[in-house]
Protein backbone atom coordinates (compact mmCIF):
# COMPACT_ATOMS: atom_id res chain seq x y z
CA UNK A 1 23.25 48.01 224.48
CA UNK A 2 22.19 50.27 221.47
CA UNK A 3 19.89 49.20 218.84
CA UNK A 4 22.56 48.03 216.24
CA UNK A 5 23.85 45.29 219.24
CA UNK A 6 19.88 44.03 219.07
CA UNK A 7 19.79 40.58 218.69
CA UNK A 8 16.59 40.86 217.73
CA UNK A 9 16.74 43.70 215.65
CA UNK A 10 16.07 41.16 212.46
CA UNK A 11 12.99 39.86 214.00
CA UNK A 12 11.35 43.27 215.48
CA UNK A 13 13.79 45.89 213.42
CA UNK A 14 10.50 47.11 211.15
CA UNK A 15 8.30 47.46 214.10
CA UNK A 16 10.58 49.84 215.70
CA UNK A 17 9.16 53.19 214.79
CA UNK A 18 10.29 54.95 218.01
CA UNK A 19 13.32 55.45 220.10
CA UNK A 20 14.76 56.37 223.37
CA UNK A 21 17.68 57.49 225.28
CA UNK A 22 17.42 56.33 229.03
CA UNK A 23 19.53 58.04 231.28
CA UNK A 24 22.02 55.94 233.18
CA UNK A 25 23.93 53.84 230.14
CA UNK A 26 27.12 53.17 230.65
CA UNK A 27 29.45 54.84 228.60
CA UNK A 28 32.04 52.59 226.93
CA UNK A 29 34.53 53.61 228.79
CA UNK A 30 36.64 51.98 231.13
CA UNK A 31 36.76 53.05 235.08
CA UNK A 32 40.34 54.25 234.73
CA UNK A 33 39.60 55.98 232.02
CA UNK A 34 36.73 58.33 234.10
CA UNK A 35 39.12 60.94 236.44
CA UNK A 36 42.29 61.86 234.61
CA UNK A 37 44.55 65.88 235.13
CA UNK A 38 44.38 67.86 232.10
CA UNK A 39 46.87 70.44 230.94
CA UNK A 40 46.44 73.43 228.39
CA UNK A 41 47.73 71.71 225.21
CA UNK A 42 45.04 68.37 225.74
CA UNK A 43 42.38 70.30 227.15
CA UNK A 44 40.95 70.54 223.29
CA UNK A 45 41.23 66.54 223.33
CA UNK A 46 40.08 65.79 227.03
CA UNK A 47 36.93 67.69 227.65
CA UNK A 48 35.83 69.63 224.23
CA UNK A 49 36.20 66.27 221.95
CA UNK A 50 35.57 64.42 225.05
CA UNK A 51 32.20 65.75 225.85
CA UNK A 52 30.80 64.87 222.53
CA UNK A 53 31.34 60.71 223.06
CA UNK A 54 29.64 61.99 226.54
CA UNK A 55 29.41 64.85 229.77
CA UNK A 56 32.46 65.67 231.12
CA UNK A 57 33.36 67.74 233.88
CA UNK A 58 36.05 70.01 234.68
CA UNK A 59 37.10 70.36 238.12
CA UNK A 60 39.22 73.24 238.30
CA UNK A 61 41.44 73.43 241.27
CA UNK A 62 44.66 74.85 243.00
CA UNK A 63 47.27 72.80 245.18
CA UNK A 64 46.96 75.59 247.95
CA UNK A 65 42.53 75.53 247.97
CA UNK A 66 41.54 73.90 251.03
CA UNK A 67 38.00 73.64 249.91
CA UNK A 68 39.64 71.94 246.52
CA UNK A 69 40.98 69.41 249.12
CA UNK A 70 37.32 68.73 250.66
CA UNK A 71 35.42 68.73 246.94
CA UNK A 72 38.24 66.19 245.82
CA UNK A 73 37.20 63.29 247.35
CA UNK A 74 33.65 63.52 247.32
CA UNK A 75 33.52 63.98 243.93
CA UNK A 76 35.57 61.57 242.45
CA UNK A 77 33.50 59.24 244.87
CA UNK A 78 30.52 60.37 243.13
CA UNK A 79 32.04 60.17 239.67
CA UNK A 80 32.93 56.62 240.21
CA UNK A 81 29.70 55.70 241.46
CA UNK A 82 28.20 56.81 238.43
CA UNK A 83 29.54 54.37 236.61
CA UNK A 84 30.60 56.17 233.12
CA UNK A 85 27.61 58.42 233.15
CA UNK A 86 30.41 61.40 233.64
CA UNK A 87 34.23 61.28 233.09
CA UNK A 88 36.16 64.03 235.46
CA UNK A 89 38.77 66.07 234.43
CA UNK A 90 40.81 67.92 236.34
CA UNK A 91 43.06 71.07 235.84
CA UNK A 92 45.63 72.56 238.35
CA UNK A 93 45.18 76.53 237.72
CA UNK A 94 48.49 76.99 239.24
CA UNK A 95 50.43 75.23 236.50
CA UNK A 96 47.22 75.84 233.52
CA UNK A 97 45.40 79.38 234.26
CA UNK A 98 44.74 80.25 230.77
CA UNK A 99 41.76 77.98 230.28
CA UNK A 100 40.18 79.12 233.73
CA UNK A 101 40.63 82.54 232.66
CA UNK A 102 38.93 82.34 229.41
CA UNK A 103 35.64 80.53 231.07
CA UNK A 104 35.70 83.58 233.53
CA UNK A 105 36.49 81.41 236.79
CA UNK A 106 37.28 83.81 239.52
CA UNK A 107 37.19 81.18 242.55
CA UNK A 108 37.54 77.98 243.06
CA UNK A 109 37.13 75.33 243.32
CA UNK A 110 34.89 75.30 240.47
CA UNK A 111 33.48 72.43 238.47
CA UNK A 112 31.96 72.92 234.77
CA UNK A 113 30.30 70.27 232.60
CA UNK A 114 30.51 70.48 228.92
CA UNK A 115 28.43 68.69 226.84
CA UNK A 116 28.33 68.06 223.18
CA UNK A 117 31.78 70.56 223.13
CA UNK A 118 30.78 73.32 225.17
CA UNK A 119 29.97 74.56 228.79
CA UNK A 120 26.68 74.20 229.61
CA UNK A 121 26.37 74.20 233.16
CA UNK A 122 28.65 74.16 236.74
CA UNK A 123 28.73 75.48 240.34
CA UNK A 124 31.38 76.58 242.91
CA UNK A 125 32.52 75.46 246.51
CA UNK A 126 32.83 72.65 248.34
CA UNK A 127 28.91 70.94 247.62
CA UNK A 128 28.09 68.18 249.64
CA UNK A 129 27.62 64.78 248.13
CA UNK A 130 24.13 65.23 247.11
CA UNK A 131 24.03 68.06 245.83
CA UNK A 132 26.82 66.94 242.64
CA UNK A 133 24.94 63.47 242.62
CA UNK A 134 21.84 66.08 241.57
CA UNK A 135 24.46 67.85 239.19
CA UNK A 136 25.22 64.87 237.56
CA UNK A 137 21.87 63.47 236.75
CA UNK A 138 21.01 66.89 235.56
CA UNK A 139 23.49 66.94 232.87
CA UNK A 140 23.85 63.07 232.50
CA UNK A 141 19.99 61.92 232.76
CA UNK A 142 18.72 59.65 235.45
CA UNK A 143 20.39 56.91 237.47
CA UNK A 144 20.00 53.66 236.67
CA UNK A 145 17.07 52.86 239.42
CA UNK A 146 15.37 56.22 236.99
CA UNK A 147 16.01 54.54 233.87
CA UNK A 148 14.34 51.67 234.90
CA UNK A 149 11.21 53.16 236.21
CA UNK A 150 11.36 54.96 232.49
CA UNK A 151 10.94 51.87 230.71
CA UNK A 152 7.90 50.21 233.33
CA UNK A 153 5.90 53.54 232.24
CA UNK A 154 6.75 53.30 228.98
CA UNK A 155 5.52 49.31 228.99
CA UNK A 156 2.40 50.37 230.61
CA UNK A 157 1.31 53.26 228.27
CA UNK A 158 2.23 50.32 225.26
CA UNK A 159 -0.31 48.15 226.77
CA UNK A 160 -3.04 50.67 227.28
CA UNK A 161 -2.49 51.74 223.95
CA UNK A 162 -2.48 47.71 222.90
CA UNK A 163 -5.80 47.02 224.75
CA UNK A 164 -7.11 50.05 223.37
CA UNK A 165 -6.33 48.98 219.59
CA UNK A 166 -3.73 51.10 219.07
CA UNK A 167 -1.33 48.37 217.52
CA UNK A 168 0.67 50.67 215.86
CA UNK A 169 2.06 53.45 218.33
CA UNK A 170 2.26 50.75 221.35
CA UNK A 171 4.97 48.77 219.08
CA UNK A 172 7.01 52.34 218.55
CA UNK A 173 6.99 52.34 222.57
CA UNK A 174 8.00 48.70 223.08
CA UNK A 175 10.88 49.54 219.91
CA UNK A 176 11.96 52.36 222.56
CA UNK A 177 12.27 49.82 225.20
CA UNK A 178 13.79 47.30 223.06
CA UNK A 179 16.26 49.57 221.99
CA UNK A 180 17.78 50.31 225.66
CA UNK A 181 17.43 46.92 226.69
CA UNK A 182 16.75 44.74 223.83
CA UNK A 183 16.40 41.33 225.96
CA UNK A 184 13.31 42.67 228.18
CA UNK A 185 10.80 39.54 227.84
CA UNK A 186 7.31 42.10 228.52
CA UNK A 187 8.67 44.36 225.62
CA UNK A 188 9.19 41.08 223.61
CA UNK A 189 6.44 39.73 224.14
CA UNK A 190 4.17 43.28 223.67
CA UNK A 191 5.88 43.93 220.13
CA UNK A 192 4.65 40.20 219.13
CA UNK A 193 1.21 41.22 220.37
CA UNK A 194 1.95 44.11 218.28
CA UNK A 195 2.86 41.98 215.36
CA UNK A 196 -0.22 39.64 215.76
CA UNK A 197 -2.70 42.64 215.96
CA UNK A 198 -1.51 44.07 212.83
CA UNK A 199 -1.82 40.24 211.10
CA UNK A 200 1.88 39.84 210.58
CA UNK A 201 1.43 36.35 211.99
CA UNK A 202 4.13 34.83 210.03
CA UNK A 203 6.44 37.60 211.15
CA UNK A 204 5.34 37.01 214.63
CA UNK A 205 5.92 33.54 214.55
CA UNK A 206 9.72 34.19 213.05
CA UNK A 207 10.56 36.61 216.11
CA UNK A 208 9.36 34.24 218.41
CA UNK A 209 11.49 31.23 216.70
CA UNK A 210 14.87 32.93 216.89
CA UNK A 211 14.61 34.26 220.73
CA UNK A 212 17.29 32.23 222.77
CA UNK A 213 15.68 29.20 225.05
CA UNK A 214 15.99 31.31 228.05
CA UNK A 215 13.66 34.33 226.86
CA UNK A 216 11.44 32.21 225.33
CA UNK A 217 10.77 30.78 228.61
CA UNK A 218 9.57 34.14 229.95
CA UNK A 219 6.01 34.13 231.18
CA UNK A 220 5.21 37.15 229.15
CA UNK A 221 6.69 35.39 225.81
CA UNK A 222 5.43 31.99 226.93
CA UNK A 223 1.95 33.24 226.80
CA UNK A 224 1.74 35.29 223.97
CA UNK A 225 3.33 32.35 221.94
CA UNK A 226 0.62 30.58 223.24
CA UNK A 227 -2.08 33.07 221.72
CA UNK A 228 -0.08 32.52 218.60
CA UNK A 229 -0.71 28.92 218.58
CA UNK A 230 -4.18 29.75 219.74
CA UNK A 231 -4.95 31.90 216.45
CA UNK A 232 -3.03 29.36 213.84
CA UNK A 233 -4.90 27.08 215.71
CA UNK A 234 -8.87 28.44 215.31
CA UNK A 235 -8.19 28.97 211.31
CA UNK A 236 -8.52 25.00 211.22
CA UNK A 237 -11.37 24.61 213.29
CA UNK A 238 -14.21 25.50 210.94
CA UNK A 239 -17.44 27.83 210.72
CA UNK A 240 -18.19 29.53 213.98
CA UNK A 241 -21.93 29.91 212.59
CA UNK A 242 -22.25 26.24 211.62
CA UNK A 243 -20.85 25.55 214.78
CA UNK A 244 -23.63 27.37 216.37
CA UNK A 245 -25.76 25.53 214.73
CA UNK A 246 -24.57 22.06 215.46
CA UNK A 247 -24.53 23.18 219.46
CA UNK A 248 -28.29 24.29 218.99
CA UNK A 249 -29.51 20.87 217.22
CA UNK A 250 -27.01 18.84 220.15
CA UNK A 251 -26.08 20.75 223.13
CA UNK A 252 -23.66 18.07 224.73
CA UNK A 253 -21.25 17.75 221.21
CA UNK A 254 -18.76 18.82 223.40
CA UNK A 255 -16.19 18.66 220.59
CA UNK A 256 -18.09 20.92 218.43
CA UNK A 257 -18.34 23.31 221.83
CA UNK A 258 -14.67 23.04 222.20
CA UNK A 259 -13.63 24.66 218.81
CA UNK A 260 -16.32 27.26 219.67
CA UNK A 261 -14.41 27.91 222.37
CA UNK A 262 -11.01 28.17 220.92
CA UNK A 263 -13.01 30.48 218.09
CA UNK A 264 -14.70 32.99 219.78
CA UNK A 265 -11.57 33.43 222.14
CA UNK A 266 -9.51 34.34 218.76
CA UNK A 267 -11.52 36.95 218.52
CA UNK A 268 -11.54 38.34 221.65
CA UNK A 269 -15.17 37.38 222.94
CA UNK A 270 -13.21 36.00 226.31
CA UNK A 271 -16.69 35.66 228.24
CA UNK A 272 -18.19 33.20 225.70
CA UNK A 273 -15.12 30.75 225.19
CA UNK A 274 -14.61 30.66 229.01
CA UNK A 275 -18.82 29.90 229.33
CA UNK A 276 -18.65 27.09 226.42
CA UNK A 277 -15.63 25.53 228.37
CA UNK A 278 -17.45 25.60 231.71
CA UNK A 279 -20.20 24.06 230.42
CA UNK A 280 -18.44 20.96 228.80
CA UNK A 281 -16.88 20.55 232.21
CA UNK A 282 -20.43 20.87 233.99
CA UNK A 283 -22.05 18.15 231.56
CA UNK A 284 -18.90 15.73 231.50
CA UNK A 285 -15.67 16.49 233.27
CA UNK A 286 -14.58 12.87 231.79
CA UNK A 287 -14.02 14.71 228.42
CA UNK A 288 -11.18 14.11 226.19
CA UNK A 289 -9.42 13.48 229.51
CA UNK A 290 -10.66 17.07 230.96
CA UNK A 291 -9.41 18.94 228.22
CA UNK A 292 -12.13 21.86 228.75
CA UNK A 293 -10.62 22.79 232.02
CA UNK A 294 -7.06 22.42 230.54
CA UNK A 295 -7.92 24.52 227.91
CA UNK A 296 -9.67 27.09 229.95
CA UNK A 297 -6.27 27.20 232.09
CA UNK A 298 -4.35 28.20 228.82
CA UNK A 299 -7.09 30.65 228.41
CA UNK A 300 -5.65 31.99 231.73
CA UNK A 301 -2.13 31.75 231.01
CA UNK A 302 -2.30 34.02 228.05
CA UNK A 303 -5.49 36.56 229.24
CA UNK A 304 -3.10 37.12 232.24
CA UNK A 305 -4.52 36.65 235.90
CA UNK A 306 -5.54 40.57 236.45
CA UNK A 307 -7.92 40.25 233.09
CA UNK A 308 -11.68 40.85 234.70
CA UNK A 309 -12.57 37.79 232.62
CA UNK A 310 -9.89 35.78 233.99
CA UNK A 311 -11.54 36.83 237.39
CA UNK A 312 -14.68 36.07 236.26
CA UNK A 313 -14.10 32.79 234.96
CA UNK A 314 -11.76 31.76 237.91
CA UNK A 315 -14.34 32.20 240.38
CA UNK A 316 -17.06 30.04 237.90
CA UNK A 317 -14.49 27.57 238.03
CA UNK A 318 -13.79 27.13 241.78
CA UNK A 319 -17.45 27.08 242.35
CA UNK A 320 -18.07 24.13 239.50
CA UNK A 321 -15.10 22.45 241.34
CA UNK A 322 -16.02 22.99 244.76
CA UNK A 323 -19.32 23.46 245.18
């Protein structure tokens, strides 16, 4: 899907400051539509205006070639299989030798891609089936299996770039992602993070609301709609510093320790909300019905369980609990 079929595009449309082509899209073309014969008068209208929707290739062949005879079937295979990456023309130079003779063919067969209306590349002789599966994602981009690969690099340079407080250029990577696959829940949910690190809360919090049920089921969206609700949360919760103060005049106001928490995990001091949680649960596990130690697992949930103080605070945990 491009980035005007973006369901989405409303909701993340003005983060999107970058784009990418991924190899391997489907064309929108249908698989009858990808081998057809050519003659002199439609060549113009099958490959020239052709390869500008898209690479096409010329096979150009004779009814007496026995290599042409090998190449055939292999390569249509191999057009198929690409799914629409590549259509395949092909022209009889028997019955059409004028074309061939102007592109300088002298033996065949011979297969020539043109792109964007003219021949860019080609080779000669019955190739074995690797060797045009090579051709093709030279002149069509990568295979799908490629593409894909593409966009998990491309969301993990976004999230260095997130973690490292670069806001802005990680949501131009997670746009590029969006805009070959604009239902991918990790790009989703990294734009939002995006959204919430440059203080467009409200926007945030629109993008999240119109995502269908399913995606906003997604781990990745779950939990960074649960850091949304974590922030909008902390505003209410009052003055860090007088609640510093309360804590040093009576230690065990665990409800006082509790907004703390929430507070200083807002912004981004991890290691001191998951300490002030601990302790509640260490001086009175009875709590507000446990509530530190379900907090601290929401904590979890949107940290994400490689975060070192995720690790850190897991392993505090298990030895309050079963020590």
């Amino acid at each position: 899907m491009g980035g005007s079929d973006n369901p989405h595009a409303g909701s993340f449309g003005n983060q999107m400051t970058a784009s990418a082509s991924f190899g391997g899209q489907p064309a929108p073309s249908g698989a009858g539509d990808l081998i057809k014969e050519t003659t002199t008068a439609t060549f113009a209208r099958d490959v020239v205006e052709a390869s500008r929707q898209q690479p096409v290739l010329v096979d150009f062949w004779a009814p007496w070639c026995g290599p042409c005879k090998q190449l055939t079937p292999v390569i249509e295979k191999v057009v198929k299989e690409a799914a629409g990456r590549v259509k395949l023309v092909k022209m009889n130079i028997d019955d059409h030798p004028s074309i061939a003779g102007q592109l300088g063919i002298q033996s065949i067969p011979a297969v020539i891609a043109f792109v964007g209306g003219r021949p860019v590349d080609g080779f000669m002789g019955a190739v074995p089936e690797s060797q045009i599966k090579q051709f093709i994602d030279r002149i069509a981009g990568p295979a799908v299996d490629d593409a894909k690969a593409e966009v998990e690099a491309l969301l993990a340079e976004a999230k260095t770039l997130i973690d490292a407080g670069d806001a802005q250029n990680a949501a131009g990577l997670y746009g590029a992602v969006l805009h070959a696959d604009p239902e991918n829940p990790e790009a989703i949910a990294g734009m939002v993070e995006c959204m919430i690190a440059l203080g467009q809360l409200a926007e945030a919090r629109q993008a999240l609301s119109q995502l269908p049920e399913e995606l906003a089921k997604a781990a990745a969206v779950s939990a960074v709609s649960k850091k949304l609700d974590q922030i909008e949360e902390a505003r209410k919760l009052g003055d860090p510093v007088a609640l510093e103060h309360r804590l040093a005049l009576e230690p065990d106001d665990h409800a006082a320790r509790l907004k703390l928490a929430k507070i200083r995990n807002v912004e981004g001091d991890r290691a001191a909300a998951a300490d002030h949680l601990l302790m509640i649960m260490k001086r009175d596990r009875d709590f507000e019905d446990d509530a530190a130690r379900r907090e601290l697992l929401n904590f979890f949930e949107v940290w994400g369980p490689k975060d070192p103080a995720t690790i850190a605070a897991r392993r505090k945990l298990s030895a309050l609990l079963f020590s």
